[in-house]
PDB file of N, CA and C in Angstrom:
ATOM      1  N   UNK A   1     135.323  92.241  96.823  1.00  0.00           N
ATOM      2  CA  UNK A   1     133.896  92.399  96.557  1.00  0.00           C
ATOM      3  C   UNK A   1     133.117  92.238  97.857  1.00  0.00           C
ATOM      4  N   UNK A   2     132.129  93.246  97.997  1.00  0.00           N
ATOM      5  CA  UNK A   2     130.835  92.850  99.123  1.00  0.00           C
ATOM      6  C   UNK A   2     130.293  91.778  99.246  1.00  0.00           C
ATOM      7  N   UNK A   3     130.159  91.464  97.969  1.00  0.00           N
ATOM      8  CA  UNK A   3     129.015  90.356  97.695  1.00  0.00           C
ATOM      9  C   UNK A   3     127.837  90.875  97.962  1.00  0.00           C
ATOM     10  N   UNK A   4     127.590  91.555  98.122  1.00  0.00           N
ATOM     11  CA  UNK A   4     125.983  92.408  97.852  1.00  0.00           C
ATOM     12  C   UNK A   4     125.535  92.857  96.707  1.00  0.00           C
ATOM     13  N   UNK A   5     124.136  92.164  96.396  1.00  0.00           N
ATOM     14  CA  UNK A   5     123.609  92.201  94.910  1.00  0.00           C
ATOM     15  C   UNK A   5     122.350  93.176  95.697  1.00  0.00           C
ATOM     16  N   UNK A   6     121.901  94.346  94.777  1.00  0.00           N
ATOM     17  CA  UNK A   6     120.603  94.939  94.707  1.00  0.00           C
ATOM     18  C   UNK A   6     119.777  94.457  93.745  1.00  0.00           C
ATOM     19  N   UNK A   7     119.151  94.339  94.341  1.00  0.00           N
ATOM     20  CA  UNK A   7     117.703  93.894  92.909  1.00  0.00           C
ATOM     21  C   UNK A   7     116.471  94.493  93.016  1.00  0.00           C
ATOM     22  N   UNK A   8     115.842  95.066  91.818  1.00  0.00           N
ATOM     23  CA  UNK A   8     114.429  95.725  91.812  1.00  0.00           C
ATOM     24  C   UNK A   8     113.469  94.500  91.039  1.00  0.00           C
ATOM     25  N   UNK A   9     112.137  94.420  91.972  1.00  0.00           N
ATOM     26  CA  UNK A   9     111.362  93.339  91.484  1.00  0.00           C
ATOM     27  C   UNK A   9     110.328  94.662  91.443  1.00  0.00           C
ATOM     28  N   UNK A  10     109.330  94.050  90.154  1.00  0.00           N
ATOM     29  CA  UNK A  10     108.012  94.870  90.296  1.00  0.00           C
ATOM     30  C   UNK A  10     107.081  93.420  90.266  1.00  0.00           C
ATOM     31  N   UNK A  11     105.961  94.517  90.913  1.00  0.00           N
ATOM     32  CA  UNK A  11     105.050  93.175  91.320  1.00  0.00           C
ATOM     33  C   UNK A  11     103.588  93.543  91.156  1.00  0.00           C
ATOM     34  N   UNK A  12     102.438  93.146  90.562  1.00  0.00           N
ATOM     35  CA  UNK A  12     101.254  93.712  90.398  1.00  0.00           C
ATOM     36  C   UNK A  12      99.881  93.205  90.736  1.00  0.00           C
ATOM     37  N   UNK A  13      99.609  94.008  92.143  1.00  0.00           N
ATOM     38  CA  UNK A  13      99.082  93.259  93.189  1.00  0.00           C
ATOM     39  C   UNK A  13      97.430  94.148  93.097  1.00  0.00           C
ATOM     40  N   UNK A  14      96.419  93.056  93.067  1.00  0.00           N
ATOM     41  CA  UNK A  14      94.885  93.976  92.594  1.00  0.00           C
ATOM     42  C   UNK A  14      94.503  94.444  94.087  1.00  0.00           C
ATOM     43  N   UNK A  15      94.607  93.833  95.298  1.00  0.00           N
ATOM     44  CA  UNK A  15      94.453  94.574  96.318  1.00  0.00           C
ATOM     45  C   UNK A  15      95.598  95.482  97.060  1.00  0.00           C
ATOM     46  N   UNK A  16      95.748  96.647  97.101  1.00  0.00           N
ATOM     47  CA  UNK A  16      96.944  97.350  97.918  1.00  0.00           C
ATOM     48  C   UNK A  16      97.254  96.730  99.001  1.00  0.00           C
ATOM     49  N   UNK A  17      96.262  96.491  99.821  1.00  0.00           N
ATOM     50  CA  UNK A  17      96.170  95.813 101.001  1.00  0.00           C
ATOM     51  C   UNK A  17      97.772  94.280 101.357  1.00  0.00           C
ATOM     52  N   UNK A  18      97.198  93.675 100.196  1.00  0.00           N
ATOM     53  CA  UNK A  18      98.284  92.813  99.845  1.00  0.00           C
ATOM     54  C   UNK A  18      99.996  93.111 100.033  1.00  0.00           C
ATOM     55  N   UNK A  19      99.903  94.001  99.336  1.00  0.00           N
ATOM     56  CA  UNK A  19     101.600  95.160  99.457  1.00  0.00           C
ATOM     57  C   UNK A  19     101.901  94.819 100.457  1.00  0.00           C
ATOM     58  N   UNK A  20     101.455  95.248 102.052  1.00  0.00           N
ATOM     59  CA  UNK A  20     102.040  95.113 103.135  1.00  0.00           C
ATOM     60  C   UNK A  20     102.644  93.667 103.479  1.00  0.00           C
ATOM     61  N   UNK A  21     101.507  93.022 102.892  1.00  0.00           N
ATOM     62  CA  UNK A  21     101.971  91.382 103.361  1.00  0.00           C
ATOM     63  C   UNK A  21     103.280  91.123 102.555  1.00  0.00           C
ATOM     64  N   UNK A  22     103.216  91.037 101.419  1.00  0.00           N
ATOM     65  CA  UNK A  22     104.389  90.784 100.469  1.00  0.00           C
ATOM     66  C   UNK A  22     105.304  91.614 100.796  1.00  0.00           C
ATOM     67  N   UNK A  23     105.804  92.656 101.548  1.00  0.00           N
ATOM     68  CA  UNK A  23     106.934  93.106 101.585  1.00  0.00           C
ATOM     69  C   UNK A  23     107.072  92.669 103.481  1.00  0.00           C
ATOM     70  N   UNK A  24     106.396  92.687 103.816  1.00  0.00           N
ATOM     71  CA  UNK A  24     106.289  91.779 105.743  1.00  0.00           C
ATOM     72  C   UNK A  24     107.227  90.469 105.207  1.00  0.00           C
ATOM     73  N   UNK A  25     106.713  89.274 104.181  1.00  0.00           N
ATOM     74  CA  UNK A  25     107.276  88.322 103.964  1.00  0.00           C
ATOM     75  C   UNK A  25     108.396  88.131 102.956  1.00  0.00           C
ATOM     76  N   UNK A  26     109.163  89.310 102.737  1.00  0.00           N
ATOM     77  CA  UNK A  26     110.133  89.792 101.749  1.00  0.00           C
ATOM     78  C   UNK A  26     111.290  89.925 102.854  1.00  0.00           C
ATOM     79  N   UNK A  27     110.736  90.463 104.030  1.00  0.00           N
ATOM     80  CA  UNK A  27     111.399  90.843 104.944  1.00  0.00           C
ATOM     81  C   UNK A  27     112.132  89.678 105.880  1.00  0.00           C
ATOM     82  N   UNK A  28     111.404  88.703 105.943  1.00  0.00           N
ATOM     83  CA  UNK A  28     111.509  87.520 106.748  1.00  0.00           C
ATOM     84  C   UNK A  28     112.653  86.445 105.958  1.00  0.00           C
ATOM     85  N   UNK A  29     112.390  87.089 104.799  1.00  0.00           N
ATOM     86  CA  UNK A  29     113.662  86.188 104.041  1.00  0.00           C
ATOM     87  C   UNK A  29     115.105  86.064 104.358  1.00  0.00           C
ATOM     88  N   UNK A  30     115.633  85.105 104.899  1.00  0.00           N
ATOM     89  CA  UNK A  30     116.957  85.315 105.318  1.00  0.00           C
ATOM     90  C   UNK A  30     117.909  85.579 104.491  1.00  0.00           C
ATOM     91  N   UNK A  31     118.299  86.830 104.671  1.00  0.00           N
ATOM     92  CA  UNK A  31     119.557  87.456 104.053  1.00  0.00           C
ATOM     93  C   UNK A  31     119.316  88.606 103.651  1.00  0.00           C
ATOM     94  N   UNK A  32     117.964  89.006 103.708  1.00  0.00           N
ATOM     95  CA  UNK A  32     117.857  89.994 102.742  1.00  0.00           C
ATOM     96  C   UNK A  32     117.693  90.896 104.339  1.00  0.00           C
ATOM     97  N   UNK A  33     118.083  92.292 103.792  1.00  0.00           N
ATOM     98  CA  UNK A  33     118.556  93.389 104.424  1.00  0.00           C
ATOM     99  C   UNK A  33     117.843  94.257 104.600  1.00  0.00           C
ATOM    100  N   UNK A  34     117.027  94.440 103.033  1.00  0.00           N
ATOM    101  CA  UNK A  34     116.208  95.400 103.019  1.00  0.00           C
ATOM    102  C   UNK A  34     114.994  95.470 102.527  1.00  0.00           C
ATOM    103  N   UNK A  35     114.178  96.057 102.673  1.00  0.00           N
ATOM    104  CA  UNK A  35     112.939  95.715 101.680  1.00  0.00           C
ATOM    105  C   UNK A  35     112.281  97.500 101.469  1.00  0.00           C
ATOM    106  N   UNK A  36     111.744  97.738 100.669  1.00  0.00           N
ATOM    107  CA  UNK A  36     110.959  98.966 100.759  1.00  0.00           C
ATOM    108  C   UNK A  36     109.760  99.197  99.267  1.00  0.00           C
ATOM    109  N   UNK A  37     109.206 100.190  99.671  1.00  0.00           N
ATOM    110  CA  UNK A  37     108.663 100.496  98.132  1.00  0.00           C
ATOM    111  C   UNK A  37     109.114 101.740  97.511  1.00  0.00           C
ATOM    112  N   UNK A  38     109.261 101.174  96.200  1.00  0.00           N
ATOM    113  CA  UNK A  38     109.775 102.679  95.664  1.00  0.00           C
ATOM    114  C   UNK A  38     108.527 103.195  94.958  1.00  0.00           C
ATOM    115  N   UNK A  39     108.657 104.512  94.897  1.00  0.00           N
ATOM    116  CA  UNK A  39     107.102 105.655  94.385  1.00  0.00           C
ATOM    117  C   UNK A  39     107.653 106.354  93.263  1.00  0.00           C
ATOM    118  N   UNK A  40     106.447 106.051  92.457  1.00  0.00           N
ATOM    119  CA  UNK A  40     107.103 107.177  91.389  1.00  0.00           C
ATOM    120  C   UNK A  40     107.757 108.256  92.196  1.00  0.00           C
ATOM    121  N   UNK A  41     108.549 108.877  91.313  1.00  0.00           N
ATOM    122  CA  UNK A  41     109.624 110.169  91.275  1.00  0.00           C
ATOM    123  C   UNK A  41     110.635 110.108  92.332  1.00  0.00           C
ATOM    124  N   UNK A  42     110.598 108.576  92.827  1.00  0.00           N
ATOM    125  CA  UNK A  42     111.480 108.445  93.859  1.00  0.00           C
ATOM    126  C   UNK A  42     112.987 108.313  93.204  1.00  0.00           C
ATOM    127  N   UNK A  43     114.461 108.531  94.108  1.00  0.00           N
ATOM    128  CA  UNK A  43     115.309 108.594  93.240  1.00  0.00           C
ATOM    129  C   UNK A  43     115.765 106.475  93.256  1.00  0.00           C
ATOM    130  N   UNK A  44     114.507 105.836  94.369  1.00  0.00           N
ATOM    131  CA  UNK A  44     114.336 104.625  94.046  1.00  0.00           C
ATOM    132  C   UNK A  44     114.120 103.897  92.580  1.00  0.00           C
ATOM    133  N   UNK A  45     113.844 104.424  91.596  1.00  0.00           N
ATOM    134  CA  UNK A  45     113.251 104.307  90.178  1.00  0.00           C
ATOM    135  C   UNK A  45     114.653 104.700  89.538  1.00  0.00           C
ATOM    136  N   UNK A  46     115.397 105.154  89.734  1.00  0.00           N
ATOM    137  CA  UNK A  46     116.712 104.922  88.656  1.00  0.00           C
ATOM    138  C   UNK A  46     117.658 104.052  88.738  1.00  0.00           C
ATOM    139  N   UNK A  47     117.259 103.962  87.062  1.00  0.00           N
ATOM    140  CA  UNK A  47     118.296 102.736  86.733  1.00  0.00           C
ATOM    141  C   UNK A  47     120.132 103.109  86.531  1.00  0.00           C
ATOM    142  N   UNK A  48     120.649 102.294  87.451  1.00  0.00           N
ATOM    143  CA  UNK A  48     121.978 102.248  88.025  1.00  0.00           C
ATOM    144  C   UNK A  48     122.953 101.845  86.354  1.00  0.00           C
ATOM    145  N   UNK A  49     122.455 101.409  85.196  1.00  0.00           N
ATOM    146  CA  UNK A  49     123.022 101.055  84.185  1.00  0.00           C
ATOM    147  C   UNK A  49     123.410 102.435  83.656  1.00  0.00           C
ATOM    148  N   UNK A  50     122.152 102.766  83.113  1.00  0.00           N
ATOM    149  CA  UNK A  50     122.212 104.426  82.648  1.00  0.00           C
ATOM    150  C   UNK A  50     121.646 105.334  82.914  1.00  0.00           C
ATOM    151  N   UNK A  51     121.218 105.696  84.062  1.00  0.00           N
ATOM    152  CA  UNK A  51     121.058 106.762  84.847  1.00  0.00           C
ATOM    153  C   UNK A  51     119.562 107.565  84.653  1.00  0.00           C
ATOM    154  N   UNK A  52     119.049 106.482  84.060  1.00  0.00           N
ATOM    155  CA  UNK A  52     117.284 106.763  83.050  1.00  0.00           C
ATOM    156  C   UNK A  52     116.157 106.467  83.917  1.00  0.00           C
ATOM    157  N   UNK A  53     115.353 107.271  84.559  1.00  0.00           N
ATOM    158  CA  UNK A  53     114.022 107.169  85.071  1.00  0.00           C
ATOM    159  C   UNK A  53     113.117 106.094  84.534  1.00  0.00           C
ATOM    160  N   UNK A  54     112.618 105.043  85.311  1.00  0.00           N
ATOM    161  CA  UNK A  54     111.641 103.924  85.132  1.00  0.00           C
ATOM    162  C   UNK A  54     110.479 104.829  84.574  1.00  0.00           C
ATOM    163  N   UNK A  55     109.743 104.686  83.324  1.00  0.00           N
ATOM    164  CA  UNK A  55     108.654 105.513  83.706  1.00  0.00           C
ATOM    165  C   UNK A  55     107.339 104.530  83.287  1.00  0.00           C
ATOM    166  N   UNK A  56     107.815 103.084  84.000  1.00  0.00           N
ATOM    167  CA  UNK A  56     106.514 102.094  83.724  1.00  0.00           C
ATOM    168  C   UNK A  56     106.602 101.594  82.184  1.00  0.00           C
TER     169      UNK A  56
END
């Protein structure tokens, strides 16, 4: 095994502005590798269980 876990967090933030910070300090977390945002219709939004589009 890798030992590498993926995880999708959603998060619901009233200023956009905010976004940047929270994924700046997502980033700083030790261990973690990656950080990004996924956009609708991204192929970021499918679920790895059954292959089904997030649609919120």
């Amino acid at each position: 095994a890798d030992r590498v876990a993926t995880m999708r967090f959603d998060f619901e933030i009233v200023d956009p502005t905010h976004l940047e910070t929270l994924l700046r300090m997502l980033r700083r977390v030790d261990s973690v590798y990656d950080v990004h945002r996924a956009v609708q219709g991204s192929p970021d939004l499918i679920d790895d269980a059954d292959g089904s589009t997030d649609k919120g």
